[in-house]
Structures are given as C-alpha cells and as structure tokens.
N, C-alpha and C. Protein backbone atom coordinates (compact mmCIF):
# COMPACT_ATOMS: atom_id res chain seq x y z
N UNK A 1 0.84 -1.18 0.00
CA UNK A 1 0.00 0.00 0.00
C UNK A 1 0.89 1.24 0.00
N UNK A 2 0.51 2.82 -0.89
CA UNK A 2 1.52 3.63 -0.82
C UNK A 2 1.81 4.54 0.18
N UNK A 3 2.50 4.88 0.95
CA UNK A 3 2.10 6.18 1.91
C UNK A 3 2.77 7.10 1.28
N UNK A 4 1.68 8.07 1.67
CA UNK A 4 1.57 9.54 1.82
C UNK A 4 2.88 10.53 2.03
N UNK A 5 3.41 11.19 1.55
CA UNK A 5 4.40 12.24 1.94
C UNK A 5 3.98 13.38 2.15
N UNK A 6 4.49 13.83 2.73
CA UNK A 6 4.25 15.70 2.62
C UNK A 6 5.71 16.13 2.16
N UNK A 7 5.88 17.75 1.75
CA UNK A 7 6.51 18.51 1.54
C UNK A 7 7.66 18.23 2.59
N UNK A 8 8.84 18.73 2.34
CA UNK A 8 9.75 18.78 3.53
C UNK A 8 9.64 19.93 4.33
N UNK A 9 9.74 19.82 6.04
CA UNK A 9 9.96 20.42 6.64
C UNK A 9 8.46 21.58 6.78
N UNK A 10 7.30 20.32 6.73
CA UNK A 10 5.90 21.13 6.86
C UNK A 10 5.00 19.92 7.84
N UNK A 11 4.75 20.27 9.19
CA UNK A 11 4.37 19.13 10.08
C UNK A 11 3.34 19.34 10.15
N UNK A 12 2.34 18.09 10.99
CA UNK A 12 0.89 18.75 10.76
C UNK A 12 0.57 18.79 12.33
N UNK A 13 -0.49 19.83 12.30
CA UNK A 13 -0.77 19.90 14.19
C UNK A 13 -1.68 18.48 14.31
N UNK A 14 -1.60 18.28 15.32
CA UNK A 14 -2.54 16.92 16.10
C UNK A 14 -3.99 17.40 15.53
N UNK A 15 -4.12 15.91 14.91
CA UNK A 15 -5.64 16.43 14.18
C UNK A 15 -6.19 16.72 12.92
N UNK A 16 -4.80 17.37 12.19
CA UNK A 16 -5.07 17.76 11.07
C UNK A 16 -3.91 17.45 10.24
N UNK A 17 -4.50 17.47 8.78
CA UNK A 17 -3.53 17.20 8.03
C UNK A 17 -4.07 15.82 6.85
N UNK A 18 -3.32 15.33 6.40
CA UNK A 18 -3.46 14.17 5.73
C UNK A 18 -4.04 13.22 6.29
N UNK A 19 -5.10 12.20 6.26
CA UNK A 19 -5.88 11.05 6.74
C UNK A 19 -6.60 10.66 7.96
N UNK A 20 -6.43 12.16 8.43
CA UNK A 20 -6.21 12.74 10.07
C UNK A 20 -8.09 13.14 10.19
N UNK A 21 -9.18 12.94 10.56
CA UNK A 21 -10.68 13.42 10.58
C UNK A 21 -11.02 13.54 12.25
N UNK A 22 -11.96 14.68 12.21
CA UNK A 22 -12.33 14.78 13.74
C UNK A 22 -13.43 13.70 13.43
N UNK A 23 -13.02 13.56 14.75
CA UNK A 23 -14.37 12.32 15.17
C UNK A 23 -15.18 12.73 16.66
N UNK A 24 -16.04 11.77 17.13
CA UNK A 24 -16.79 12.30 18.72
C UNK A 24 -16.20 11.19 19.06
N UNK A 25 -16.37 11.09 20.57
CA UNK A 25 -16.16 10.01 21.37
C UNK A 25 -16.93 8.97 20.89
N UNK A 26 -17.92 8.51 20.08
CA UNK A 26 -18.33 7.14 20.18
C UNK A 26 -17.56 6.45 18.45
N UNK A 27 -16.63 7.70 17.78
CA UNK A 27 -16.23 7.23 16.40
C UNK A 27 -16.72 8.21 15.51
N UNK A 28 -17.62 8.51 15.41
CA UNK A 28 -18.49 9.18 14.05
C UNK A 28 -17.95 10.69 13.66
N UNK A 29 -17.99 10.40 12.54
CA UNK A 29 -17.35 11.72 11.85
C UNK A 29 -17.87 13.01 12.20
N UNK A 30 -17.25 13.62 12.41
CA UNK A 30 -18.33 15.33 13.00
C UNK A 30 -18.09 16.36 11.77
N UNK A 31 -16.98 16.44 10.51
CA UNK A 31 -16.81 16.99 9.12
C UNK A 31 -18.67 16.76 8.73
N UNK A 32 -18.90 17.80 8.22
CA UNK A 32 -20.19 17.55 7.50
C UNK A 32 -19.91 16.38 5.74
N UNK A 33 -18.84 17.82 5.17
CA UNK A 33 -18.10 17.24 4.24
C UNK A 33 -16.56 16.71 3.85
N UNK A 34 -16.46 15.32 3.43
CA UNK A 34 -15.49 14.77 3.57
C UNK A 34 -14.42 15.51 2.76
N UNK A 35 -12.87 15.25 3.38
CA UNK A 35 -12.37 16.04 2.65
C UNK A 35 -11.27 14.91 1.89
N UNK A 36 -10.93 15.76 0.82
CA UNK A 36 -9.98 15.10 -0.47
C UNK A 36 -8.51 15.97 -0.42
N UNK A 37 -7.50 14.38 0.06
CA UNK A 37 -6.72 14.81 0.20
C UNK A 37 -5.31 15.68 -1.05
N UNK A 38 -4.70 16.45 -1.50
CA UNK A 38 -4.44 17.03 -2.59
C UNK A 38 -2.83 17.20 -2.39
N UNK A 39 -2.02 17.59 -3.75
CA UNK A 39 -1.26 18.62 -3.59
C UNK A 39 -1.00 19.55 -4.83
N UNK A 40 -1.59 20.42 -4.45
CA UNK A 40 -1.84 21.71 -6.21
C UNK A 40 -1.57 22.96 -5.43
N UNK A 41 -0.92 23.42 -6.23
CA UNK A 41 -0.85 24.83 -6.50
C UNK A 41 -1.87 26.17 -6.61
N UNK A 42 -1.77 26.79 -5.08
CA UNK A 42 -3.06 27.61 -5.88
C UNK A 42 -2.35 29.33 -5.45
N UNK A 43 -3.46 30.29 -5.15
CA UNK A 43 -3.04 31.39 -4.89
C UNK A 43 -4.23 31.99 -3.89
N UNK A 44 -3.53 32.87 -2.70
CA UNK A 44 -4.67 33.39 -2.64
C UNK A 44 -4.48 35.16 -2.49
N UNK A 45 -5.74 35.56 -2.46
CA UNK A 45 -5.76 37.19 -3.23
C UNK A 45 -5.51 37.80 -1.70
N UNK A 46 -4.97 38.60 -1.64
CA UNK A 46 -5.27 38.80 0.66
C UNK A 46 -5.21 40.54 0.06
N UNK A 47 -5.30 41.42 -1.14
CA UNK A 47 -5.66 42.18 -1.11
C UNK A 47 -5.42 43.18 -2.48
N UNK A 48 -6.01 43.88 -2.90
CA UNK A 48 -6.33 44.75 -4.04
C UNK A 48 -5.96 44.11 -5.48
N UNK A 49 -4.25 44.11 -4.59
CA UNK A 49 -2.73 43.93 -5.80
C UNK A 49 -2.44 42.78 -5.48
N UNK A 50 -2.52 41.88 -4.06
CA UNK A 50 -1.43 41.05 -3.32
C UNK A 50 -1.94 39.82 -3.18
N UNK A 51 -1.08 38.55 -3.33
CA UNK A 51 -0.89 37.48 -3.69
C UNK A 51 0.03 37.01 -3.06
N UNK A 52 -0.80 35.39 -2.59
CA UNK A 52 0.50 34.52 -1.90
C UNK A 52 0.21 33.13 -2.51
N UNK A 53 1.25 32.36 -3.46
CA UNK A 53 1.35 31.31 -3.79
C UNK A 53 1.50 30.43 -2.56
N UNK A 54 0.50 29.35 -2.82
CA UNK A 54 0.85 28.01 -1.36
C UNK A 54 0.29 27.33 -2.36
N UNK A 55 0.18 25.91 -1.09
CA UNK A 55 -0.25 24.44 -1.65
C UNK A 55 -1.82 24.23 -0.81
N UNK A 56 -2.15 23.95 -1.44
CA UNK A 56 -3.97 23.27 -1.56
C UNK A 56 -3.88 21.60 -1.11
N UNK A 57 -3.71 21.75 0.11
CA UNK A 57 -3.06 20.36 1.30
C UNK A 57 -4.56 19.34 0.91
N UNK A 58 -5.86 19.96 1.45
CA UNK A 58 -7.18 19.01 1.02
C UNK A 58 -8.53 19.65 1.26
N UNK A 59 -9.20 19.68 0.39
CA UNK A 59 -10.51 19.94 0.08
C UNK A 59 -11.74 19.55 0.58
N UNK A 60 -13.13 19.98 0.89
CA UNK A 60 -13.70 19.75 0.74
C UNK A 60 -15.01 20.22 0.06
N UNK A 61 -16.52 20.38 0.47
CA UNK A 61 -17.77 20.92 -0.59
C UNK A 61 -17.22 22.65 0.41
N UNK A 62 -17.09 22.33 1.81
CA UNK A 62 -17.36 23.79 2.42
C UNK A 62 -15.97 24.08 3.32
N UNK A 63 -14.44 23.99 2.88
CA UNK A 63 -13.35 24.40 3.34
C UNK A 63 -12.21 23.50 2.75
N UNK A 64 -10.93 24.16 3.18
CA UNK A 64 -9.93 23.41 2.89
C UNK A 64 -8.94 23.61 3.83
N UNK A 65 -7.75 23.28 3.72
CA UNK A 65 -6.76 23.22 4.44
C UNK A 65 -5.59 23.82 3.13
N UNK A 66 -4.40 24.89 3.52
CA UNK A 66 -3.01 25.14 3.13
C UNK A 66 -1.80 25.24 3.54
N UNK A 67 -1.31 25.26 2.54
CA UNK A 67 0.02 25.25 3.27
C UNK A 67 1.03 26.49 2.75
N UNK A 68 1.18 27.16 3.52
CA UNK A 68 2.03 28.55 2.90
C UNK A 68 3.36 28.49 2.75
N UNK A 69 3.76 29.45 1.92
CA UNK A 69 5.52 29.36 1.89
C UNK A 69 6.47 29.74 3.17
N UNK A 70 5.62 30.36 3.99
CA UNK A 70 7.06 30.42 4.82
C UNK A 70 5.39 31.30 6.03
N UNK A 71 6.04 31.20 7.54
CA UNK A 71 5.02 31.60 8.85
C UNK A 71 4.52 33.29 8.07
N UNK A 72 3.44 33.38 8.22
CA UNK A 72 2.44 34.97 7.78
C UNK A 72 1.50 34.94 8.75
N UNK A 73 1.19 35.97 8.75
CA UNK A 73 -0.57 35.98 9.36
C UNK A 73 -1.32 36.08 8.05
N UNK A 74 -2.38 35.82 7.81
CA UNK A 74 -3.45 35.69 6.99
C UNK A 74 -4.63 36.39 7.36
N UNK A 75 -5.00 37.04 6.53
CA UNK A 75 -6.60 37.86 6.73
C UNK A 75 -7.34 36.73 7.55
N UNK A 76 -9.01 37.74 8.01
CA UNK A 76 -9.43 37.45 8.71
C UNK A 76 -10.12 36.41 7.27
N UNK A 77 -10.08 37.15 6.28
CA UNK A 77 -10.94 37.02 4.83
C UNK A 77 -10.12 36.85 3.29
N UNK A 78 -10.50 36.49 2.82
CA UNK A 78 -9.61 35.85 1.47
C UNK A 78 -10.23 36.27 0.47
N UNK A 79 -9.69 35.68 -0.72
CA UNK A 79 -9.98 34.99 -2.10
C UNK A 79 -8.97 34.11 -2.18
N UNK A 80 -9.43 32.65 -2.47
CA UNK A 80 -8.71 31.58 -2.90
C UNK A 80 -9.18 31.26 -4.55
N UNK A 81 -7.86 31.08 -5.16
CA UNK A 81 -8.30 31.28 -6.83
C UNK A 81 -7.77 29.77 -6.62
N UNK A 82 -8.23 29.17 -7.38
CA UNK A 82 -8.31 27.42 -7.45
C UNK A 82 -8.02 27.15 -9.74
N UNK A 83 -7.81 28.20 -10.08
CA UNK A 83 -7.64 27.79 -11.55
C UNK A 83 -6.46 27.19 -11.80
N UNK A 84 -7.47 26.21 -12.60
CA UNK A 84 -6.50 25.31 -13.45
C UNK A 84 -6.46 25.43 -15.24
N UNK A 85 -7.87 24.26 -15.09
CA UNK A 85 -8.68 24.44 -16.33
C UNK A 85 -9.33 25.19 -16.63
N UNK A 86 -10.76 25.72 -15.15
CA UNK A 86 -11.11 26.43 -15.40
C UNK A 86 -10.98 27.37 -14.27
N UNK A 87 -11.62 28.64 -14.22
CA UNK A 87 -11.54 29.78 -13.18
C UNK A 87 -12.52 29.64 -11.85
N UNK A 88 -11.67 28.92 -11.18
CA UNK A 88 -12.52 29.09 -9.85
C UNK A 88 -12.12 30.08 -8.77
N UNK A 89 -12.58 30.71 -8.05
CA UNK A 89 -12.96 31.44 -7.29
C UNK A 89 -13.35 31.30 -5.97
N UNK A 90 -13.03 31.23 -4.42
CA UNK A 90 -13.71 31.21 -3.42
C UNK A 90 -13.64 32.19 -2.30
N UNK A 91 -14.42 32.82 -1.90
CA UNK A 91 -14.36 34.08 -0.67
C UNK A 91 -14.42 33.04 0.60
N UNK A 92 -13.16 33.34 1.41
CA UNK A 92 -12.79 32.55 2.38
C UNK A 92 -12.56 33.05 3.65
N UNK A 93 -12.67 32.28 4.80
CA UNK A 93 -12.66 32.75 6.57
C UNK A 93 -11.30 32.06 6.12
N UNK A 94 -10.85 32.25 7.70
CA UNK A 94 -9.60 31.99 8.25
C UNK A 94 -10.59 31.63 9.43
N UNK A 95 -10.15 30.09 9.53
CA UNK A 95 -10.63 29.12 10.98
C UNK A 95 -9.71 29.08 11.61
N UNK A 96 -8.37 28.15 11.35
CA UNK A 96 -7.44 28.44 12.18
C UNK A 96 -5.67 28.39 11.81
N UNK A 97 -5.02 28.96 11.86
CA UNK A 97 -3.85 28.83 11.62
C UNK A 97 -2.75 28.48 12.64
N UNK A 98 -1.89 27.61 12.14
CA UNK A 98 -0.96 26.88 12.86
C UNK A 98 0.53 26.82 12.41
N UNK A 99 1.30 28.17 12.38
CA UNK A 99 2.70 27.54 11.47
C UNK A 99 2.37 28.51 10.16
N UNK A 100 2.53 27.46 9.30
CA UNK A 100 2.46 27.27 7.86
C UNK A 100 1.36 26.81 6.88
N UNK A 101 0.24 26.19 7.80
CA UNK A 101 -0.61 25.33 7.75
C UNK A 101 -1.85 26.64 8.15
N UNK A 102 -3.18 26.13 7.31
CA UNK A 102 -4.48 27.06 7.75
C UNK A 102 -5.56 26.37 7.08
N UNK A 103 -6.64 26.49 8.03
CA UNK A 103 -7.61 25.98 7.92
C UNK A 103 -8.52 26.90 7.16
N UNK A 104 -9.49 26.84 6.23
CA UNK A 104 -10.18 27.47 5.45
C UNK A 104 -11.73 27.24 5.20
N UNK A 105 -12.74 28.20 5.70
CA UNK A 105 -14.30 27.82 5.52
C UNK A 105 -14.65 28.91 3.97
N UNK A 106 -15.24 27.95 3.40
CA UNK A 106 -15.49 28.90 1.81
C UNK A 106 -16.92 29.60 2.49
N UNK A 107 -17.35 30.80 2.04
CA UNK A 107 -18.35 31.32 2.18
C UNK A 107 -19.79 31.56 1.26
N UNK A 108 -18.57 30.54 0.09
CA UNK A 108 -20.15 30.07 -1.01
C UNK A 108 -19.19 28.46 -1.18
N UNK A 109 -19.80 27.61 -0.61
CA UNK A 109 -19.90 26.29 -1.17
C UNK A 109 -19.57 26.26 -3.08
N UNK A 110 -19.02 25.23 -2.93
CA UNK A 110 -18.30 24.78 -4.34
C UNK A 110 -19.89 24.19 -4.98
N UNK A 111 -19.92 24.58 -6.24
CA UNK A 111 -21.33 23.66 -7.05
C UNK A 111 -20.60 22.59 -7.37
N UNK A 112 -22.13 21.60 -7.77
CA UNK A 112 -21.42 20.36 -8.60
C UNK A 112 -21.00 19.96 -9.60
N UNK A 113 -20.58 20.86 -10.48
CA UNK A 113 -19.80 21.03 -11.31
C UNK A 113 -18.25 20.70 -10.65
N UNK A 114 -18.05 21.92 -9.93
CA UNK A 114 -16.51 22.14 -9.76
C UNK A 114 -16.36 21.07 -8.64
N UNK A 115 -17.19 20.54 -7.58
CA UNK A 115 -17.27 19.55 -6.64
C UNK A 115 -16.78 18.50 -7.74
N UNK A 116 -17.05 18.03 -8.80
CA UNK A 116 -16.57 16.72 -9.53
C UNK A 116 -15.45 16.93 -10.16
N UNK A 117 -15.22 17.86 -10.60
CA UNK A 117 -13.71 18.69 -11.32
C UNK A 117 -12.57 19.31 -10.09
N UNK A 118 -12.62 19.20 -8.69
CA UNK A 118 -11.88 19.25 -7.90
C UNK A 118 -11.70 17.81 -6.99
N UNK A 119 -12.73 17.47 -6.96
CA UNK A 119 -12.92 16.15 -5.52
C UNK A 119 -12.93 14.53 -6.37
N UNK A 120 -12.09 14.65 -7.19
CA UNK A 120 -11.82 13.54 -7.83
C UNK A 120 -11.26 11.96 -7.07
C-alpha cells in the first residue's frame, strides 16, 4: 500500500492534516463534508494587488486546508483562486492557523460542477 508524503519540513498539528478526521467520542465523523486529500498549486488574493502562492493540502464541498511558503498571518478574509482548467474562485474565513498550515471555511460552497472537477 503507498504512503503519503508531505513537503519537507511542513508538520501537521494533532488532528489535522493528511488522513487525520475529527471524530466524537463514540467514532463518528463530525466533518459535515469529507475532505480530499491534494497537492496543487493555488493562490490566494489577501488584497487589491497582493498574492500569496501556497499548496492546496485538502478539500472539501465547504473548506480546505493550506500550506504557505514560509510563517504569515493571513486575513481574517480571502480569495482563494483554485484555476486550473477552469476559473474558480472562493471568498474565504480563516478558521485556524498553525505555522504554515491554515484551515479554510469557503463562504459560497463549491457547485457540482466544480465539486466533480476538484474532488476527484
């Protein structure tokens, strides 16, 4: 079976990260939506002019997880541009940041379109 790598010298906090899901005490998943684990290239907009290239760690219908180039603070609020093929777009919270690593709630859910063209 293959395992998983990450990037060098990018750890994940207890909990999160690659294959890692909150659960309750009796087992059961508490994620509404499951997430897909990734590693792509994206950008996000943090203001007018300004841009920060990171990695798109894993996905889901309503957040994601990244990974930045080097420790920042991050808006309270985003744009995460997700183009590849085509132009996606998401207006984003900041849940929680750890490091290098940040947790991400989209504020318009992905359609099912781009849900099948991202969550492969």
């Amino acid at each position: 079976m293959p395992t998983q790598c990450s990037p060098p010298d990018i750890t994940h906090p207890p909990g999160r990260g690659f294959g890692t899901m909150q659960v309750a005490q009796d087992g059961q998943e508490l994620r509404r939506h499951a997430r897909h684990d990734m590693m792509r290239r994206v950008r996000l907009q943090v203001g007018p002019t300004s841009f920060i290239d990171c990695i798109l760690r894993n996905i889901s219908k309503n957040g994601a997880m990244i990974a930045l180039p080097e420790d920042m603070d991050l808006p309270a609020r985003f744009i995460l541009d997700l183009s590849g093929n085509i132009a996606v777009k998401r207006t984003c919270e900041l849940v929680w940041q750890e490091g290098r690593l940040a947790g991400l709630r989209f504020s318009n859910n992905l359609s099912r379109y781009e849900s099948s063209h991202f969550l492969v």
